[in-house]
Protein backbone atom coordinates (compact mmCIF):
# COMPACT_ATOMS: atom_id res chain seq x y z
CA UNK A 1 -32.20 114.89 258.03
CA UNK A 2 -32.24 111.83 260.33
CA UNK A 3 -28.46 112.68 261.12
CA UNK A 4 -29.24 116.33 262.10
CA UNK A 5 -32.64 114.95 264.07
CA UNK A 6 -30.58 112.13 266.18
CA UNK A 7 -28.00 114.88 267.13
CA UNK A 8 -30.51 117.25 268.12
CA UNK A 9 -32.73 114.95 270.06
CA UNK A 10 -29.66 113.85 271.59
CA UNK A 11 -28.27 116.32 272.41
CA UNK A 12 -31.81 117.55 273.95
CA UNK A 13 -31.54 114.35 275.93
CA UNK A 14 -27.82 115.02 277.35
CA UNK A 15 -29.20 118.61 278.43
CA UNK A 16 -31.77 116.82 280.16
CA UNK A 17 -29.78 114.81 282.27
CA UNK A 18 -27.67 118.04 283.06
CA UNK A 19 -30.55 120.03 284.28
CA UNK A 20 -31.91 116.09 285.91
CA UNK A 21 -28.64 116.26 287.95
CA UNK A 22 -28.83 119.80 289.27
CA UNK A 23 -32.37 119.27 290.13
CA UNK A 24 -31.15 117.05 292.77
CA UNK A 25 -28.88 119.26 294.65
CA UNK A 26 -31.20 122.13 294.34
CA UNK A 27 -34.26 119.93 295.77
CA UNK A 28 -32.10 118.37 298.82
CA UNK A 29 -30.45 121.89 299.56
CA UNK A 30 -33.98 123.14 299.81
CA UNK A 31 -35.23 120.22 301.47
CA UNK A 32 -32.57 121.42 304.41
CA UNK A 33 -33.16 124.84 304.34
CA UNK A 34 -29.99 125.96 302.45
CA UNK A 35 -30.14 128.97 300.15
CA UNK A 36 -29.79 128.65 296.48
CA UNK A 37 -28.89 131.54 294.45
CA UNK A 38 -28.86 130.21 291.30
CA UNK A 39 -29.85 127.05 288.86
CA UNK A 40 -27.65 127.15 285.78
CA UNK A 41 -27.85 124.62 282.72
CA UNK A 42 -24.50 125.50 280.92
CA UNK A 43 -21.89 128.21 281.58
CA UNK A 44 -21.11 131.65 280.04
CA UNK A 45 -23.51 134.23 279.10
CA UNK A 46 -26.86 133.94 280.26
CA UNK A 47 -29.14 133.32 277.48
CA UNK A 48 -32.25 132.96 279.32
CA UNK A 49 -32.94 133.42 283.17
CA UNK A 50 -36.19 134.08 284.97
CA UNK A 51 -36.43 134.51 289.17
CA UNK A 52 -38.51 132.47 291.23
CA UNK A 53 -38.58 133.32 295.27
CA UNK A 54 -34.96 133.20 296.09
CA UNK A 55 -33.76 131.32 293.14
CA UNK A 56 -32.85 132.55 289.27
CA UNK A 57 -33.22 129.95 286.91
CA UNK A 58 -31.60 130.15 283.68
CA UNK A 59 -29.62 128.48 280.75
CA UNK A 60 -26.11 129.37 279.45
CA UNK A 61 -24.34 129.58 276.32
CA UNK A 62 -22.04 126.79 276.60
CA UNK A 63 -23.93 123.60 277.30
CA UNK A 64 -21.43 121.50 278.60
CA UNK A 65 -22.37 121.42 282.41
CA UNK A 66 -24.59 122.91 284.55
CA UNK A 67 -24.27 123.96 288.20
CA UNK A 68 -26.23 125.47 291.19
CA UNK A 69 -25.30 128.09 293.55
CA UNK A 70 -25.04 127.98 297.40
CA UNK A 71 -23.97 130.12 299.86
CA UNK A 72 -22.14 129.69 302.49
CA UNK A 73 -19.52 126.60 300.78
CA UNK A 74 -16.88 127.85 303.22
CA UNK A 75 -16.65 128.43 306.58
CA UNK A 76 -15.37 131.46 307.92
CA UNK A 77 -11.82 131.89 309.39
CA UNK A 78 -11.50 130.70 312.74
CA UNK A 79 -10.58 133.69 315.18
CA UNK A 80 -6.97 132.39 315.90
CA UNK A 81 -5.97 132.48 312.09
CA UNK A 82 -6.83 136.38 312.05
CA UNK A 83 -4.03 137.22 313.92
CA UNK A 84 -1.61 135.39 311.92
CA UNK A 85 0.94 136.95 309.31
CA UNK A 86 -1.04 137.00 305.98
CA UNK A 87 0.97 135.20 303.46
CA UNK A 88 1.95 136.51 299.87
CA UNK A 89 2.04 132.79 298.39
CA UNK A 90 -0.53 132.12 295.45
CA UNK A 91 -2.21 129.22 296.98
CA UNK A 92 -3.17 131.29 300.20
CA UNK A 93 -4.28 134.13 297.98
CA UNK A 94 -6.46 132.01 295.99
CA UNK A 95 -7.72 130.39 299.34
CA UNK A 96 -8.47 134.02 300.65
CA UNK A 97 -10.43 135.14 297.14
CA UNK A 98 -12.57 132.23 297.32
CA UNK A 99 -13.67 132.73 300.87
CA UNK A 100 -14.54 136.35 300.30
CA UNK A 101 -16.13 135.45 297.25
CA UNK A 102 -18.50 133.22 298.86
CA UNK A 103 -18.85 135.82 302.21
CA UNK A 104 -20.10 138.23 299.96
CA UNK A 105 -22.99 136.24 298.72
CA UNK A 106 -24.37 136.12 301.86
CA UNK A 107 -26.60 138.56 303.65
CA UNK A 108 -27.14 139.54 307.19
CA UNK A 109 -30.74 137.71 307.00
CA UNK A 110 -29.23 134.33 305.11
CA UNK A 111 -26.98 133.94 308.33
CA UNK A 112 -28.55 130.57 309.37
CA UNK A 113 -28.98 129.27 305.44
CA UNK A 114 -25.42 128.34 304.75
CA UNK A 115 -23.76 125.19 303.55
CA UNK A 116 -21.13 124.75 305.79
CA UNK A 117 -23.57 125.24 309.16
CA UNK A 118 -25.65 121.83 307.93
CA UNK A 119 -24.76 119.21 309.64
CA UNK A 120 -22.59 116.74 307.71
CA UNK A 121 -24.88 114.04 306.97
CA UNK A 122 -27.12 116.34 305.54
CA UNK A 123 -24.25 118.00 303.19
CA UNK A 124 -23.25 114.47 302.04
CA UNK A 125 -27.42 114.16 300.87
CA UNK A 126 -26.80 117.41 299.14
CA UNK A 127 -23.80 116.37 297.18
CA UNK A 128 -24.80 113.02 296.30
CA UNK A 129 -28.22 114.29 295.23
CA UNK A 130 -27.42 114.76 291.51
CA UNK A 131 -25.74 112.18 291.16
CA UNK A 132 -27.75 109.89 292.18
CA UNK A 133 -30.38 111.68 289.96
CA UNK A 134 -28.36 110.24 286.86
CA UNK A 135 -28.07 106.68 288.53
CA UNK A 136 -32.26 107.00 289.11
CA UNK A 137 -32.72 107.92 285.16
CA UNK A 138 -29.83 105.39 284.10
CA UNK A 139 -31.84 102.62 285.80
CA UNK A 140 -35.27 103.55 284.65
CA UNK A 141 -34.08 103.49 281.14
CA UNK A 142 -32.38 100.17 281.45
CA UNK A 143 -35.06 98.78 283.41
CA UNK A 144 -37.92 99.59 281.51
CA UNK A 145 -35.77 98.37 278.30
CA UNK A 146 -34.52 95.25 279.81
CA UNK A 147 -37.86 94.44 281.37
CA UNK A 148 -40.07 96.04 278.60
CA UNK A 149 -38.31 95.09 275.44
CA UNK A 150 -35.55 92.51 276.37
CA UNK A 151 -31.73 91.88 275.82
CA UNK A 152 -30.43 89.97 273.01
CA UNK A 153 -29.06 86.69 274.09
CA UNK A 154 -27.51 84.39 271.62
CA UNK A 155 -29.15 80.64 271.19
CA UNK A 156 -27.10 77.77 270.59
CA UNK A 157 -28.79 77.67 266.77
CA UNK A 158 -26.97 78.68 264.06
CA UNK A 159 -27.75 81.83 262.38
CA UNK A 160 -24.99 81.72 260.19
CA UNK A 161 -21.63 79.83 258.67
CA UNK A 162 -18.64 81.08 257.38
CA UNK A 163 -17.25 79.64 254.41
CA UNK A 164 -13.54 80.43 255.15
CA UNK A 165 -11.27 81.46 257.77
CA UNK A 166 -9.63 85.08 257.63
CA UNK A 167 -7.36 86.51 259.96
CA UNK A 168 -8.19 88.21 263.39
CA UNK A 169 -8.73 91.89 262.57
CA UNK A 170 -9.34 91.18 258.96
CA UNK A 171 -11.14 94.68 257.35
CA UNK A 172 -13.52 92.68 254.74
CA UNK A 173 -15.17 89.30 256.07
CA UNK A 174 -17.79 89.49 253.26
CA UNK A 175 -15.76 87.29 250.58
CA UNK A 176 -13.48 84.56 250.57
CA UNK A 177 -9.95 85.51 249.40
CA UNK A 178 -8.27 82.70 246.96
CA UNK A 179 -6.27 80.26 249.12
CA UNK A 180 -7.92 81.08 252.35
CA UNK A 181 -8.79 77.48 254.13
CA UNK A 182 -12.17 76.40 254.81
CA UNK A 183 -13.74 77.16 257.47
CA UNK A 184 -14.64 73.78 259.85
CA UNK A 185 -18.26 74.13 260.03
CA UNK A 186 -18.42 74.70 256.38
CA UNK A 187 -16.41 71.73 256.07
CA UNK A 188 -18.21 69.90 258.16
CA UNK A 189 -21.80 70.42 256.60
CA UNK A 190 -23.33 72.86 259.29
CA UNK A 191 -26.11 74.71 257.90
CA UNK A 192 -28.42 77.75 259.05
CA UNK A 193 -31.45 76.99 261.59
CA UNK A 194 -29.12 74.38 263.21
CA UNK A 195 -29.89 73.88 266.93
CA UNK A 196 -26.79 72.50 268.53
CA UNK A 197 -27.96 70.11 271.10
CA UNK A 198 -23.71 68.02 272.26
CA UNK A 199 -20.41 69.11 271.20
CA UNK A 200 -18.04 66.64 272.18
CA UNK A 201 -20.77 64.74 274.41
CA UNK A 202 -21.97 67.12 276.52
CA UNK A 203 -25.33 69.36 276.36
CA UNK A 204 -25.13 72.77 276.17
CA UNK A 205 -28.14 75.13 276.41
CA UNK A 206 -26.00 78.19 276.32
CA UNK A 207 -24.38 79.87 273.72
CA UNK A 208 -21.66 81.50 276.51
CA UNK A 209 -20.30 78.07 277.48
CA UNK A 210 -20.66 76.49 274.49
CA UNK A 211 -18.22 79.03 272.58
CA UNK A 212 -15.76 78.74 275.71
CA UNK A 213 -15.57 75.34 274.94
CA UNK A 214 -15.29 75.21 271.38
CA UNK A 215 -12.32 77.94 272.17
CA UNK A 216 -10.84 75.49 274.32
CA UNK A 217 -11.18 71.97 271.87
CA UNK A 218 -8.91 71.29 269.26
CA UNK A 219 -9.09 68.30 266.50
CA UNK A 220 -12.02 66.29 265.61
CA UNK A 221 -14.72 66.75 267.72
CA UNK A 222 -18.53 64.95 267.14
CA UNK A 223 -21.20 67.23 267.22
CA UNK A 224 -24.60 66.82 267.75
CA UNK A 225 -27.21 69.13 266.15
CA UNK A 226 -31.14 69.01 265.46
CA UNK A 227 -32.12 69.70 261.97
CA UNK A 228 -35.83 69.56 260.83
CA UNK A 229 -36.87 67.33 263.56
CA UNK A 230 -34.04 64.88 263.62
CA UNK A 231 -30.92 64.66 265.59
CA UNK A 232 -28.06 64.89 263.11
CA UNK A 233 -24.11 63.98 264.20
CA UNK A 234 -21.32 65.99 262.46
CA UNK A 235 -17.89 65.35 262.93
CA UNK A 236 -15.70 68.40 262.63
CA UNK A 237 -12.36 69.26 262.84
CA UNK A 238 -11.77 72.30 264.45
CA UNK A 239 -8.99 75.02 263.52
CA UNK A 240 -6.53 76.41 265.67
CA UNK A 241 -6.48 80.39 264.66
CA UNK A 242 -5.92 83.83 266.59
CA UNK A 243 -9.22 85.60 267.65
CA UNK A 244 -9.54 88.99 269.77
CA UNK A 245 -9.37 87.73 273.92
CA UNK A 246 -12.73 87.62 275.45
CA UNK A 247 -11.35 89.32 278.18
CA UNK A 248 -9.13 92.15 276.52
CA UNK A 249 -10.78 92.74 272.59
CA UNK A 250 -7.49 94.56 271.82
CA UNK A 251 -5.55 91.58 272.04
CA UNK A 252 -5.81 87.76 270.07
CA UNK A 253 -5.29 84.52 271.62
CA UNK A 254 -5.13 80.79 269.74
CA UNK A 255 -8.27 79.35 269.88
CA UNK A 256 -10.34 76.69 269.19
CA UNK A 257 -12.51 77.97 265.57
CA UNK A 258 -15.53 76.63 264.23
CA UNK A 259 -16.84 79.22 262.32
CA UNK A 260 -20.46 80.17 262.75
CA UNK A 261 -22.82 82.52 264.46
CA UNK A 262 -25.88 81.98 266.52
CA UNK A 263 -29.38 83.08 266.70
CA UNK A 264 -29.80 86.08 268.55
CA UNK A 265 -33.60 86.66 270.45
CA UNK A 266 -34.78 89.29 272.89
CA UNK A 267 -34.86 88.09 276.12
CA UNK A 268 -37.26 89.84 278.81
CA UNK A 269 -35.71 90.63 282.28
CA UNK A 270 -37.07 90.03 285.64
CA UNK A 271 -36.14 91.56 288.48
CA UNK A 272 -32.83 89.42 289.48
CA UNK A 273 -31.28 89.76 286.36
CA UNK A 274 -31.83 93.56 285.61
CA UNK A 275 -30.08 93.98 288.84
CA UNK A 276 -27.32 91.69 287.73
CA UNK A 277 -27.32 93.35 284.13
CA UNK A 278 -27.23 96.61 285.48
CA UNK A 279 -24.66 95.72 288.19
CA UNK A 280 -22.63 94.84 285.24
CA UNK A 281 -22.85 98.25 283.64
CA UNK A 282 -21.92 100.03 286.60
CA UNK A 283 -18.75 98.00 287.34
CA UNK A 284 -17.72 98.43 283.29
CA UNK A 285 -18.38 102.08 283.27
CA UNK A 286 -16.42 102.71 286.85
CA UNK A 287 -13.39 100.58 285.21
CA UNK A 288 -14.05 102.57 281.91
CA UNK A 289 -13.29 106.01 284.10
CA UNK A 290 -10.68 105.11 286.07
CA UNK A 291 -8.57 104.10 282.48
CA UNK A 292 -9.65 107.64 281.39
CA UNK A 293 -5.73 109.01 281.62
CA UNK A 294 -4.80 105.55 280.01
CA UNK A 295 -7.34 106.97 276.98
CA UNK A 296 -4.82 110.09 276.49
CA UNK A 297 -2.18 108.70 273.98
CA UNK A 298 -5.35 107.26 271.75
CA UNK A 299 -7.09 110.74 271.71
CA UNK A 300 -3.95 112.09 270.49
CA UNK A 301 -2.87 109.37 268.19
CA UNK A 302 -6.92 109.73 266.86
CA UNK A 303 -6.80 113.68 266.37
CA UNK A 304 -3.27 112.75 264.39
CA UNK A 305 -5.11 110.47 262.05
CA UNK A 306 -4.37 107.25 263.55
CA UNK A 307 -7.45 104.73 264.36
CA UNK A 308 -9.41 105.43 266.82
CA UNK A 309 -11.15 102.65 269.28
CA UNK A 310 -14.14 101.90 269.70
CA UNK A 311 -14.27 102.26 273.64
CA UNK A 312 -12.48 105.71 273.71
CA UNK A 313 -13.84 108.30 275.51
CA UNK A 314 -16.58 110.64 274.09
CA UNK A 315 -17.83 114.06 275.23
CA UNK A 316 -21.04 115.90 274.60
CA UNK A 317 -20.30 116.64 270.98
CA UNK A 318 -18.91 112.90 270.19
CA UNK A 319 -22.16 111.04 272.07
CA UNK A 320 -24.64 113.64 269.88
CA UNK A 321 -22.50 112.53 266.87
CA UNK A 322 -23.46 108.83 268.01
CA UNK A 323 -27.05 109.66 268.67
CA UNK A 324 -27.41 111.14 264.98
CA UNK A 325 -25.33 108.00 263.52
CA UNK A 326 -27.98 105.69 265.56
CA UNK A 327 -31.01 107.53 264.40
CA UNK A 328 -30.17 107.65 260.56
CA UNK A 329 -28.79 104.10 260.54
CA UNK A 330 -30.52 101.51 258.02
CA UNK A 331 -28.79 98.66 259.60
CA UNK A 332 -31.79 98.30 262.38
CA UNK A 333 -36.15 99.52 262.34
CA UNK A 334 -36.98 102.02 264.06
CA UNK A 335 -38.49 100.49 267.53
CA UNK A 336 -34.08 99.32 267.50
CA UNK A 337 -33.00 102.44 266.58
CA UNK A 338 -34.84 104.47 269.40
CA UNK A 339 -33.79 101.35 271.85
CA UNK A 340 -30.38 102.26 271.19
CA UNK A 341 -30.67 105.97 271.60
CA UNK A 342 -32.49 105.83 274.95
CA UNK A 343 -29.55 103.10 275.90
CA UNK A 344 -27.05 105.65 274.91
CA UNK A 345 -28.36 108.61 276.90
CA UNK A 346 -28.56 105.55 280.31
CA UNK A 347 -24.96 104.90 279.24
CA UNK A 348 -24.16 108.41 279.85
CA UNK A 349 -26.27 109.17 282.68
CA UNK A 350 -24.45 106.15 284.42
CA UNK A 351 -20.83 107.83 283.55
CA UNK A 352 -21.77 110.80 284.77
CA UNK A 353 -22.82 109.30 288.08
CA UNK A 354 -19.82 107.48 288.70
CA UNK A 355 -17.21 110.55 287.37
CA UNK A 356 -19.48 112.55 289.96
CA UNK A 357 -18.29 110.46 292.41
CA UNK A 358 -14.66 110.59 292.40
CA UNK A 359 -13.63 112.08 295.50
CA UNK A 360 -11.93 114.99 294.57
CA UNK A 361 -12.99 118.64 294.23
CA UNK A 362 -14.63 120.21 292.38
CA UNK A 363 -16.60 117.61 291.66
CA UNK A 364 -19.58 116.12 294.37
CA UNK A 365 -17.30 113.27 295.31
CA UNK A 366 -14.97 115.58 296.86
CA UNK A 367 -17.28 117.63 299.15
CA UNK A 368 -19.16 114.06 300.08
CA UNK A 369 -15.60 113.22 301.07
CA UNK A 370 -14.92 116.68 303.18
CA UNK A 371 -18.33 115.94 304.84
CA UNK A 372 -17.12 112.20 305.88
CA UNK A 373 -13.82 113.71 307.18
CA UNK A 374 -15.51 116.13 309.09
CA UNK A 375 -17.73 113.75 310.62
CA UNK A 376 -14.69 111.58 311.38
CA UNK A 377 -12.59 114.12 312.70
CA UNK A 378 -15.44 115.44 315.47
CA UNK A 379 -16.38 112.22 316.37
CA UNK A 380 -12.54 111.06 317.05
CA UNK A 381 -12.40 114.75 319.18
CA UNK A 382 -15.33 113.57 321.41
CA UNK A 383 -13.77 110.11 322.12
CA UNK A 384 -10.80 111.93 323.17
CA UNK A 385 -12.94 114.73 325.23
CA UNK A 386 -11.25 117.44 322.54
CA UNK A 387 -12.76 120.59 321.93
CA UNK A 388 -14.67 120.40 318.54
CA UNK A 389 -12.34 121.18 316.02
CA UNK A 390 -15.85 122.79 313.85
CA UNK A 391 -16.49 122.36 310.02
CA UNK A 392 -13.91 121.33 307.63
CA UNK A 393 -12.44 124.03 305.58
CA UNK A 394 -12.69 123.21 302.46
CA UNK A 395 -11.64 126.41 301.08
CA UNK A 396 -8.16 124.98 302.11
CA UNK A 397 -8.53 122.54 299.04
CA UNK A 398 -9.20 125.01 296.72
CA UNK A 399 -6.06 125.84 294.73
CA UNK A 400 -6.01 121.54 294.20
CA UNK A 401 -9.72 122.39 292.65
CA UNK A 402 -7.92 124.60 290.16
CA UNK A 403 -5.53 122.63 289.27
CA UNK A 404 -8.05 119.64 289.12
CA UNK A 405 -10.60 122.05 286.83
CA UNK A 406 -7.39 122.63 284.75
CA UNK A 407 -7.20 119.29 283.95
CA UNK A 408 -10.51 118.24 283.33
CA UNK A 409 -10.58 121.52 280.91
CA UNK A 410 -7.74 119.84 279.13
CA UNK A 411 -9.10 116.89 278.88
CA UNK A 412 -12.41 118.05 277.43
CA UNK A 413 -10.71 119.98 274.60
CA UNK A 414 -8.57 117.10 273.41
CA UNK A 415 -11.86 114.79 273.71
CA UNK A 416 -13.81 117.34 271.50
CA UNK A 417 -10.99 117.92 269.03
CA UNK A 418 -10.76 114.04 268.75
CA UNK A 419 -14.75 113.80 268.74
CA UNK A 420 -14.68 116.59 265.46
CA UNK A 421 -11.67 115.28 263.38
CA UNK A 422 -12.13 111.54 264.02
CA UNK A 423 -14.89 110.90 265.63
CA UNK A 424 -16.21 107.09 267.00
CA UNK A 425 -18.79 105.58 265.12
CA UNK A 426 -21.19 102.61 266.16
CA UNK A 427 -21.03 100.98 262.43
């Protein structure tokens, strides 16, 4: 029941940010006076619609997008293009059905409430609108987590020692295989509750720099610890052994190994460093989508039964999976579990703002950057004392927006066939 629940409320919550992003185009088309025909959650059939002044609002039967409708997204042929030899190739045709597509949707008294006439500035608002809208909820959420609730930072106590050392990658860390070495804090007499004041003479107050330099120290090293009041010195010998790279997990490195874990306490934000947290996530999820054709060989190796990593991409169906795996997990309470859930919906609110903004059409990134061309090209004319060469035509771009659509469709099947046969988990 707590599966079915997390995958339902999550998926609730992925709607929400759907209908969250359209809300911002339709409010800053409005805002300029541009006519909206429609406000769509999903695609399809229409399962539900209901009209409100010039505006139907409605929900679809395939909820994997949502969109809202404009008129007036081309420009009209300039007069000197009328008179030339209409061309029978399938790019111009498609160029041709999408401008009379969009001429027909508008009506003698909707002259003056067309996209295209707006000035550019005011079309690059439009488009950046919703996705901004997901970059407003994505920091909320992480804000009001960070600053509410608190990260986990790790302490430079001990929490934990292992008793031997396994090899990187190893399935089962749980027991100690016969013949498998000590591991050096074990050795050494480390024990739980532990506060780690020197290793190797110097103070450390941080668990991040102590680790990089117990990655980077070899032999025997003195280390310093307070235990029940009193400084204690233990002199271990540290292990040379492959671990996953702090900079790429998928590979191993020789390292420095001491063998034990740290404390791990929430940590309330202020200001400064849920900026710097959040800066974080953005530059890791922009990274994350630009190695999204990289992911293509591991969605394909993952639908064939191969493993499938942690990091690889995820669509609707996949991060509702996730939300249900979250919600029924024992591992964590409750107050952890919903954490992680509303940190999972910011984590997707944040991809979808920066996939938004690749500049290519269909998606808002590509009409931001016909808007910024248009504004280039005119004011380039009037340094020149050039006629003004008008609005940019779009419609010009549209067979590459099929072709583009194609291959986000693609892409979105093999991500939900991957997401249904082998799915990611979080545990």
């Amino acid at each position: 029941m707590l599966v079915v629940a997390g995958i339902v409320i999550f998926f609730l919550g992925l709607l929400f940010s759907i209908a969250w992003h359209e809300l911002g185009h339709l409010a800053a088309a409005k805002l300029f006076g541009i006519k909206v025909t429609q406000y769509m959650v999903g695609f399809g059939r229409t399962l539900w619609s209901r009209k409100k002044g010039d505006t139907e609002y409605g929900i679809k039967a395939i909820p994997f997008g949502g969109y809202i409708r404009m008129i007036g997204m081309f420009p009209p042929k300039k007069d000197e293009e009328y008179g030339r030899t209409a061309s029978s190739a399938p790019w111009r045709a498609m160029i041709e059905d999408a401008r009379q597509a969009v001429a027909e949707e508008v009506r003698p008294e909707d002259a003056h409430r067309q996209f295209y006439q707006r000035n550019p500035w005011k079309r690059i608002v439009v488009m950046l609108a919703g996705p901004v809208m997901n970059l407003i909820l994505a920091v909320g959420i992480f804000a009001a987590i960070l600053m509410g609730h608190g990260i986990a930072q790790a302490t430079t106590t001990v929490s934990s020692v292992s008793e031997c050392v396994l090899p990187a990658n190893t399935p089962d860390t749980a027991h100690c295989p016969a013949g498998a070495p000590p591991a050096p804090a074990a050795a050494a007499g480390f024990r739980p509750g532990d506060r780690i004041v020197e290793f190797d003479g110097r103070h450390y107050d941080s668990w991040d720099q102590l680790r990089m330099a117990i990655r980077k120290s070899s032999g025997t090293v003195p280390v310093v610890v307070e235990r029940d009041g009193h400084r204690v010195t233990l002199n271990t010998t540290l292990m040379q052994t492959q671990q996953p790279s702090l900079d790429d997990p998928s590979k191993t490195e020789k390292v420095g190994f001491l063998g034990l874990s740290p404390t791990q306490v929430l940590v309330k934000q202020d200001v400064s460093g849920v900026v710097h947290t959040i800066g974080g996530f953005v530059n890791l999820t922009a990274e994350k989508v630009v190695q999204l054709p990289q992911r293509v060989p591991d969605l394909i190796n993952a639908i064939g039964g191969g493993q499938r990593s942690a990091d690889s991409p995820v669509g609707i169906v996949g991060a509702s999976r996730l939300g249900g795996e979250v919600l029924s997990s024992d591992q964590y309470g409750v107050d952890d579990r919903i954490i992680m859930m509303f940190n999972l919906l910011a984590g997707v609110n944040l991809s979808l703002f920066v996939f938004n903004m690749l500049p290519v059409l269909p998606l808002d990134g590509g009409h931001v950057a016909g808007a910024l061309w248009e504004s280039v090209r005119r004011r380039l004319a009037r340094l020149v004392r050039r006629p003004d060469p008008g609005p940019f035509d779009t419609a010009k771009l549209m067979p590459l927006a099929y072709a583009v659509s194609l291959v986000f469709i693609a892409y979105s099947l093999l991500v939900l066939v991957a997401d249904i046969v082998n799915p990611v988990t979080l545990f």
